[in-house]
C-alpha atoms as a PDB file:
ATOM      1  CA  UNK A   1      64.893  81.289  59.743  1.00  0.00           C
ATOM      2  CA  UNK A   2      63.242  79.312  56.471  1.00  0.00           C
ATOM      3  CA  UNK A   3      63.658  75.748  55.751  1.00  0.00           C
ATOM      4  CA  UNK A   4      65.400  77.432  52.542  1.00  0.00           C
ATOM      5  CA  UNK A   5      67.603  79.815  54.183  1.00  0.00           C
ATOM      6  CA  UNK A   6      68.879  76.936  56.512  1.00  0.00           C
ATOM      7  CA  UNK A   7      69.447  74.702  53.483  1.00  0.00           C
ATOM      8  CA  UNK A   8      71.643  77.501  52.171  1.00  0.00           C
ATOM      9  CA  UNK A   9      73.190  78.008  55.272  1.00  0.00           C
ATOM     10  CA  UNK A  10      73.716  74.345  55.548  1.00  0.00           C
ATOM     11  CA  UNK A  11      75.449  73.933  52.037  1.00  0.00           C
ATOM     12  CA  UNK A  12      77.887  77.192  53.074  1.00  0.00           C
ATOM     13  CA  UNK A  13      78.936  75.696  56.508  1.00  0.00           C
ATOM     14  CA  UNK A  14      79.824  72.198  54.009  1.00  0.00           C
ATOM     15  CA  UNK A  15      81.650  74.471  51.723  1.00  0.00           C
ATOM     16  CA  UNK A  16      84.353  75.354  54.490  1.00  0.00           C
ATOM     17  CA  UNK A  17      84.581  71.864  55.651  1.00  0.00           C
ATOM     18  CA  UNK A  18      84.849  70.809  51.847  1.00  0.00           C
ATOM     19  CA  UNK A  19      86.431  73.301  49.648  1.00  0.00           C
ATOM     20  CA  UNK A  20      85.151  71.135  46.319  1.00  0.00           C
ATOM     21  CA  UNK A  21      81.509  71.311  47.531  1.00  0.00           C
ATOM     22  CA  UNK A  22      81.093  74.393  46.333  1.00  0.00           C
ATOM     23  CA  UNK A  23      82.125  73.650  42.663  1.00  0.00           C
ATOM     24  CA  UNK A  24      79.978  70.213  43.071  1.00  0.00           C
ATOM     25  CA  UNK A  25      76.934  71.981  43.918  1.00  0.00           C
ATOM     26  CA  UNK A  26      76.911  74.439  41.158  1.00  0.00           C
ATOM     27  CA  UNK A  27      77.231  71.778  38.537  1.00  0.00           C
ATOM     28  CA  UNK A  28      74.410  70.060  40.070  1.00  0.00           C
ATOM     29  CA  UNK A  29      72.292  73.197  40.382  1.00  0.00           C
ATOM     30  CA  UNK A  30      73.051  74.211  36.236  1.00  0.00           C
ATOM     31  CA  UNK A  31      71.975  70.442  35.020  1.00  0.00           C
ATOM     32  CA  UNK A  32      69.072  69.970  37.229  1.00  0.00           C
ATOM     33  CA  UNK A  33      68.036  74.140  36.270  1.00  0.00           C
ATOM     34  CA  UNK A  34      68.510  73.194  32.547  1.00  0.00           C
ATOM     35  CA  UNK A  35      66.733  69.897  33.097  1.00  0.00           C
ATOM     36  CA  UNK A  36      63.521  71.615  34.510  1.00  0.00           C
ATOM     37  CA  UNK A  37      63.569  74.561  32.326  1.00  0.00           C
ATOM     38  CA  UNK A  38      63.417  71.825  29.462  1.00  0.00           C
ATOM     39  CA  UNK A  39      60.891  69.794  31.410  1.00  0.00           C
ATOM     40  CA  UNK A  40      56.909  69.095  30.024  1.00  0.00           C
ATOM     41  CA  UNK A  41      56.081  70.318  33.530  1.00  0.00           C
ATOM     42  CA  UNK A  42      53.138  72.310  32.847  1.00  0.00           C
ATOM     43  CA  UNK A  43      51.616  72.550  36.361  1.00  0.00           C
ATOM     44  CA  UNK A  44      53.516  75.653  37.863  1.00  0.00           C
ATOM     45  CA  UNK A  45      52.811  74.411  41.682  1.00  0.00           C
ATOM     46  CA  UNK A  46      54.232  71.176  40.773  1.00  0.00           C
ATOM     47  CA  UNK A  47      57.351  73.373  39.134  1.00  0.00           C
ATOM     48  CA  UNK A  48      57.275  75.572  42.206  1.00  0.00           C
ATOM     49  CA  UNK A  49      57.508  72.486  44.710  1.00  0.00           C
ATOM     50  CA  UNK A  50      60.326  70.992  42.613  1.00  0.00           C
ATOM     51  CA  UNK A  51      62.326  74.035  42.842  1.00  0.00           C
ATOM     52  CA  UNK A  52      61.942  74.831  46.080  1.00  0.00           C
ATOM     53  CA  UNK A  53      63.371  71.725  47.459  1.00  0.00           C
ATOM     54  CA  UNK A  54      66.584  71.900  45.080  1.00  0.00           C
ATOM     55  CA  UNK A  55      68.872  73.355  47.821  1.00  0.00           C
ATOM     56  CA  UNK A  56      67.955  70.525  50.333  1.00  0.00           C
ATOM     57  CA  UNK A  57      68.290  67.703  47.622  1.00  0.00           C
ATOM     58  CA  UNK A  58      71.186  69.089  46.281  1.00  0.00           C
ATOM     59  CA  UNK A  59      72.618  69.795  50.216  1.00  0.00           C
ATOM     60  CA  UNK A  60      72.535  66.187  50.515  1.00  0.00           C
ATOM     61  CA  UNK A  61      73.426  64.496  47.324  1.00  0.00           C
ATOM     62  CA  UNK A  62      76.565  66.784  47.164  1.00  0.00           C
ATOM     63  CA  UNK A  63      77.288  66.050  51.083  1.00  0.00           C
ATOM     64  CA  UNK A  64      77.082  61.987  50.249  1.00  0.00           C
ATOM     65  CA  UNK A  65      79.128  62.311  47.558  1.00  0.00           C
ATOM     66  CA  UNK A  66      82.015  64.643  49.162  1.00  0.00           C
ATOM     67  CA  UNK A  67      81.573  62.999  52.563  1.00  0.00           C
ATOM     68  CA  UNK A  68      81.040  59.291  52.216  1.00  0.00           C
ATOM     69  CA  UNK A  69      83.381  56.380  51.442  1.00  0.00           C
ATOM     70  CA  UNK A  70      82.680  54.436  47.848  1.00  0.00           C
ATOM     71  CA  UNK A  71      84.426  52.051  45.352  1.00  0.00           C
ATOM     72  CA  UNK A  72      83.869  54.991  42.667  1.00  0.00           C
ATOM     73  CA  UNK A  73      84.812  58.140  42.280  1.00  0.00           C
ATOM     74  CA  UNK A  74      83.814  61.542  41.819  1.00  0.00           C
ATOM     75  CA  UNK A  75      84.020  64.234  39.561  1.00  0.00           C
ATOM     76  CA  UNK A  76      82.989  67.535  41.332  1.00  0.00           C
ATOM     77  CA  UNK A  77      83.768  69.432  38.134  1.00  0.00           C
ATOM     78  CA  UNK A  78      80.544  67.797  36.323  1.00  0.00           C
ATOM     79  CA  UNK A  79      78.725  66.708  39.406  1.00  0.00           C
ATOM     80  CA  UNK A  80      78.961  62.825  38.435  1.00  0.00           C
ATOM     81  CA  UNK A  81      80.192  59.615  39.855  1.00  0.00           C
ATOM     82  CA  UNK A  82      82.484  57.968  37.537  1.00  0.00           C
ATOM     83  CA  UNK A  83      84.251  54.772  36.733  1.00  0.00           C
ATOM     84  CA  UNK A  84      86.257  52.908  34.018  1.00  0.00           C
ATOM     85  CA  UNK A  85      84.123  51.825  31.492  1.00  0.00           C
ATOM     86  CA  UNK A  86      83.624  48.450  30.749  1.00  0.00           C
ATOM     87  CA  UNK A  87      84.073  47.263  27.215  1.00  0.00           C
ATOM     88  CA  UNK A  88      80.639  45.970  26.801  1.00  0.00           C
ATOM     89  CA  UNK A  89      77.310  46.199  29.095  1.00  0.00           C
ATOM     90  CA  UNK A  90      77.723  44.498  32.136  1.00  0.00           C
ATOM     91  CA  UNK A  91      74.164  43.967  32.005  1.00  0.00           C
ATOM     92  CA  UNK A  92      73.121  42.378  28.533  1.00  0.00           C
ATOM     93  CA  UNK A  93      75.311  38.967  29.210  1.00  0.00           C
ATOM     94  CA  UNK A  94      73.369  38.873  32.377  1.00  0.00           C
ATOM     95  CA  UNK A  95      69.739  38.815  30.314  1.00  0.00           C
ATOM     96  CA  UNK A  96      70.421  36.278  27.767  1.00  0.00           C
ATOM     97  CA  UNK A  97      72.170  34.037  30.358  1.00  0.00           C
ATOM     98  CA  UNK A  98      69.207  31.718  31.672  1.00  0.00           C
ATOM     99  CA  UNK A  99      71.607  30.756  34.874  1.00  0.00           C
ATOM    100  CA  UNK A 100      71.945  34.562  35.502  1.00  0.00           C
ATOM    101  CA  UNK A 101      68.029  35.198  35.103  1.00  0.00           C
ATOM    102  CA  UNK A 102      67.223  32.519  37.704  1.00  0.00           C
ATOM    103  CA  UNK A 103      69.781  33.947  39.967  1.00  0.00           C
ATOM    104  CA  UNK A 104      68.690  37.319  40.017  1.00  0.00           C
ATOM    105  CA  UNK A 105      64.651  35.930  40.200  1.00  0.00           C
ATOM    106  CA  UNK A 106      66.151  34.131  43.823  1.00  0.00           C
ATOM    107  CA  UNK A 107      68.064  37.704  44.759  1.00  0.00           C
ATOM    108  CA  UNK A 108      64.705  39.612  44.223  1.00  0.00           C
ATOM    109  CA  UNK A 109      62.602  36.960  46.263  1.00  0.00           C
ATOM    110  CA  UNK A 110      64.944  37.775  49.285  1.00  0.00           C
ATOM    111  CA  UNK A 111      65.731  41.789  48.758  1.00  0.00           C
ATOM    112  CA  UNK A 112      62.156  44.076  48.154  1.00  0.00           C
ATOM    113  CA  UNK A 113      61.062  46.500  50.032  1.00  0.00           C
ATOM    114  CA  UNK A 114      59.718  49.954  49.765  1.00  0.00           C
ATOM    115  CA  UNK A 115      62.244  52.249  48.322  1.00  0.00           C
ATOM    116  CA  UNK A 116      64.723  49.391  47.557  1.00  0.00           C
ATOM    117  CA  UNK A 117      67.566  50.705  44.454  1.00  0.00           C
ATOM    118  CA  UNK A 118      66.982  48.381  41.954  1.00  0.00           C
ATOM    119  CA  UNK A 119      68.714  48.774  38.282  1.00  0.00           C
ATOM    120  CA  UNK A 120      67.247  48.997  34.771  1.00  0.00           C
ATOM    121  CA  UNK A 121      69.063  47.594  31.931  1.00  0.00           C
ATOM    122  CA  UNK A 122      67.951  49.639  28.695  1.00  0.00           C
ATOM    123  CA  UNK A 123      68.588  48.938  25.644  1.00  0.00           C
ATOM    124  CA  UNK A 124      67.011  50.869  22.935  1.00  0.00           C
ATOM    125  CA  UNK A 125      67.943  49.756  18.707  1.00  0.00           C
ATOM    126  CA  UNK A 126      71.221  48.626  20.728  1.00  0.00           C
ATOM    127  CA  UNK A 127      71.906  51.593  22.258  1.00  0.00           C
ATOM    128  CA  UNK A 128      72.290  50.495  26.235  1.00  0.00           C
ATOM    129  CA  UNK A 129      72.330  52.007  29.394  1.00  0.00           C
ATOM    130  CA  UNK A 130      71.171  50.696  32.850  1.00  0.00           C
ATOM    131  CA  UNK A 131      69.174  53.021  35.236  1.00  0.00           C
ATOM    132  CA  UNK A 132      68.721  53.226  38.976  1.00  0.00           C
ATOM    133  CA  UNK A 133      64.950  53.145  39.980  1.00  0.00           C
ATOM    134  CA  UNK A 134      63.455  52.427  43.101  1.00  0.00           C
ATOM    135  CA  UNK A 135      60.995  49.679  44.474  1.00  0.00           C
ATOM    136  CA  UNK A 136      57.393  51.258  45.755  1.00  0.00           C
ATOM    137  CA  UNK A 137      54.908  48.658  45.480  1.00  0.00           C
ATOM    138  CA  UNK A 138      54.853  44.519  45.427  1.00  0.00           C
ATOM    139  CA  UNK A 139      52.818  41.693  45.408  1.00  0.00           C
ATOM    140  CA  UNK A 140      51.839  39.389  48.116  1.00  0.00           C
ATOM    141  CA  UNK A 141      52.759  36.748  48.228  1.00  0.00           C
ATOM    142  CA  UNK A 142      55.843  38.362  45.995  1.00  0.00           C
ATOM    143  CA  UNK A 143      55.661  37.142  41.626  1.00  0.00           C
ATOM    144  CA  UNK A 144      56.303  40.691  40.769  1.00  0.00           C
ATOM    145  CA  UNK A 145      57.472  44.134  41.424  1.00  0.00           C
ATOM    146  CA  UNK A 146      56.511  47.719  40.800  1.00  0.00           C
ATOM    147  CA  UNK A 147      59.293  50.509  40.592  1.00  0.00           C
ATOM    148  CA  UNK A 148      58.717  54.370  40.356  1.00  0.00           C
ATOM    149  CA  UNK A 149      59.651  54.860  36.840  1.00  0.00           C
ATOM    150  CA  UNK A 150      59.483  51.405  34.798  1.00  0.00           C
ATOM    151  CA  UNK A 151      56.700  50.153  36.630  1.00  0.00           C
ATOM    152  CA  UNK A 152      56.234  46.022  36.751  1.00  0.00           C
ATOM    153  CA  UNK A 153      59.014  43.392  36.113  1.00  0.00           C
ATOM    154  CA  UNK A 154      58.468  39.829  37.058  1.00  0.00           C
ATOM    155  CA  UNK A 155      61.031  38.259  39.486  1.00  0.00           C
ATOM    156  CA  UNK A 156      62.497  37.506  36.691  1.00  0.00           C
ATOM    157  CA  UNK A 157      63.410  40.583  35.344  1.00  0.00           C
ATOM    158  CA  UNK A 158      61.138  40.323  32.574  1.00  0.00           C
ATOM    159  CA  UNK A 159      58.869  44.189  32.192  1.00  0.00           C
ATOM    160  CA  UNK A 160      55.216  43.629  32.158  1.00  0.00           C
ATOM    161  CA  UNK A 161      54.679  46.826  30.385  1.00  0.00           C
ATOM    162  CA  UNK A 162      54.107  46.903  26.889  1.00  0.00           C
ATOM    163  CA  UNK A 163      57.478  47.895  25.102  1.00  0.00           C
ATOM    164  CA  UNK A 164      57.143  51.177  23.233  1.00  0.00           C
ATOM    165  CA  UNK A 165      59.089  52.202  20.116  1.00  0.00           C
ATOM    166  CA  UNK A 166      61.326  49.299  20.491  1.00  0.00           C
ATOM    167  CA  UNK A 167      62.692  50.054  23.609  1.00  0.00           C
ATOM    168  CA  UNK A 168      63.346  46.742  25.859  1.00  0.00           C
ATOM    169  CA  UNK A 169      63.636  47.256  29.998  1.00  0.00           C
ATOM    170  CA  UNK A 170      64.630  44.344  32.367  1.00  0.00           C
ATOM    171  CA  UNK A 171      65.556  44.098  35.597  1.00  0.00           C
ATOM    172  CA  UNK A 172      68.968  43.139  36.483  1.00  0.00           C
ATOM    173  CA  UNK A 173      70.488  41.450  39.894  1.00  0.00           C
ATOM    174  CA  UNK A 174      72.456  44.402  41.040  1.00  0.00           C
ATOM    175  CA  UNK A 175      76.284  43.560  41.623  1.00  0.00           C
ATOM    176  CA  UNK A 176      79.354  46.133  42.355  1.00  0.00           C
ATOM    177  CA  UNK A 177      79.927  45.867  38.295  1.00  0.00           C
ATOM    178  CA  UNK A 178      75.992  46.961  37.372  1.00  0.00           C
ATOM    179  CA  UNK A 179      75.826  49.660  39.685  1.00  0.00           C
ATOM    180  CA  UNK A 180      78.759  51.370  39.370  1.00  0.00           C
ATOM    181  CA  UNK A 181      78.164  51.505  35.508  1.00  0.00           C
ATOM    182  CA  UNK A 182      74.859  52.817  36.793  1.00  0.00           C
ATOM    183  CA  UNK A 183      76.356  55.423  38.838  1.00  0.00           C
ATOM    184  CA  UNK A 184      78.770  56.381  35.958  1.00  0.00           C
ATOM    185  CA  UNK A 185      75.800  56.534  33.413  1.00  0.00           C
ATOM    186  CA  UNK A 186      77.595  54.619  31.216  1.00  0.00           C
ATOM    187  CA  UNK A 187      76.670  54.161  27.797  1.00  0.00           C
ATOM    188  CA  UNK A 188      77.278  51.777  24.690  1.00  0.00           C
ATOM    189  CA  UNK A 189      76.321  51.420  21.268  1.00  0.00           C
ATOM    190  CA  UNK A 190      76.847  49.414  18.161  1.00  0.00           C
ATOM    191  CA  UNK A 191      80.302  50.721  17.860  1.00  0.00           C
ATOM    192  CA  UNK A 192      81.132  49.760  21.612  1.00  0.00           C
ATOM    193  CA  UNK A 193      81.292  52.699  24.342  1.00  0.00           C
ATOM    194  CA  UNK A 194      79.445  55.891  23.913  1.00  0.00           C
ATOM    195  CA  UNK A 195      79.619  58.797  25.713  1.00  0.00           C
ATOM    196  CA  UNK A 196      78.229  58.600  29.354  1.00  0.00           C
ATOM    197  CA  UNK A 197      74.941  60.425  30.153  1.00  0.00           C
ATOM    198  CA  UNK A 198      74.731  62.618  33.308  1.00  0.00           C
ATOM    199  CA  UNK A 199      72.609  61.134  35.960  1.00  0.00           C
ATOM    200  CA  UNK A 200      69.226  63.042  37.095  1.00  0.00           C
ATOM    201  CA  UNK A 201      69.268  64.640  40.402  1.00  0.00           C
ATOM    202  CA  UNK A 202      66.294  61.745  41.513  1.00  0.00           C
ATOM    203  CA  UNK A 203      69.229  59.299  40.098  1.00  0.00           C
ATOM    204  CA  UNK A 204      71.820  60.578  41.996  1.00  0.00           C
ATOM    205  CA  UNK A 205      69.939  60.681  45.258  1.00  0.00           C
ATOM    206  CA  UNK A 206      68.972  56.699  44.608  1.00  0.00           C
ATOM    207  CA  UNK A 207      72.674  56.559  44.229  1.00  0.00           C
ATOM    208  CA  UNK A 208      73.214  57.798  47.667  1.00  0.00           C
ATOM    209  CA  UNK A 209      71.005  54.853  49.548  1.00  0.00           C
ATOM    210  CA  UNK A 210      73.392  52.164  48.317  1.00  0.00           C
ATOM    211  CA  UNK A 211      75.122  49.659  50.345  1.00  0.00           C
ATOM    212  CA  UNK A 212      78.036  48.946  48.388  1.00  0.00           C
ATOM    213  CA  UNK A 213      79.444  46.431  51.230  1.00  0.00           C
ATOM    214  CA  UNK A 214      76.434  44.486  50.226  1.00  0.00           C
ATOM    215  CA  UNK A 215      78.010  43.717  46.482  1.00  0.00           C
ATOM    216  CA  UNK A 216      81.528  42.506  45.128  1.00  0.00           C
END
């Protein structure tokens, strides 16, 4: 039997333990299918590799989410963790509060390490968002860190990239609050909430490797 035809088999013997699983993996199959089909992937082996390990991905994010206990909840309908909304971003008090930036500069002296969940706040002409990344590289002794997608913040938060079309990233001390607006892909705007964004399937399996017992 294939890798892919036990992944299948896999996701069928999870649909008859979980009779939602089946819904929840065919909303996460259509967004992450739309998402590649409206990719800038131009290399078709790099397509062909990303497609043929969708069923195990999506096997396990969908297991996670049906299987294992978390603060949030989800919503098997759209494939998405969700959460009440908070008013405002958790996240921007936390970067104009100098107490708050040396606390999380501490927090990321003690937790790195390779493949670490680490959160993004974005805000973009006030439009904000935070994102999960991931920690895969850091100096030694530690002053800064490297994660997949943003690339290097300071301890402090601060990106060490140059900002591009006014688009500011920093680094945020993850807490219950910040991820589960994370997990929710909440949004906000001028006008106060926006509607959330659905999470990317790379997002959703960060989402999966948190401790929540770790945060209040």
């Amino acid at each position: 039997m294939s890798d892919q035809q036990s992944d299948q088999t896999n996701i069928f013997n999870l649909a008859e333990q979980f009779p939602n699983v089946a819904e929840l993996c065919n909303a996460l199959y259509e967004r992450e299918l739309l998402s590649l089909a409206t990719s800038n992937i131009k290399d078709p082996i790099l397509l062909k590799r990303k497609l043929s390990g969708l069923t195990y991905h999506i096997k396990n994010a969908a297991e996670f989410l049906i299987n294992e206990p978390t603060p949030i909840d989800v919503d098997v309908h759209n494939g998405t963790w969700k959460s009440k909304q908070a008013n405002k971003c958790p996240a921007a008090k936390l970067v104009a509060n100098e107490k708050e930036i040396a606390k999380a500069e501490t927090w990321f002296k003690q937790h790195h390490y390779h493949g670490g969940v680490v959160c993004v706040y974005v805000n973009n002409y006030g439009n904000e968002h935070i994102e999960l990344d991931s920690i895969d590289m850091f100096t030694s002794p530690v002053d800064k860190l490297h994660t997949n997608k943003f690339a290097w913040f300071a301890l402090n938060g601060e990106s060490l990239e140059d900002a591009k079309n006014h688009v500011s990233h920093r680094l945020v001390k993850p807490s219950k609050a910040i991820l589960s607006a994370a997990c929710s892909g909440h949004k906000w705007n001028s006008k106060g909430k926006a509607i959330p964004r659905a999470l990317s399937l790379r997002e959703l399996l960060l989402s999966t490797n948190i401790n929540w017992k770790t945060f209040r």
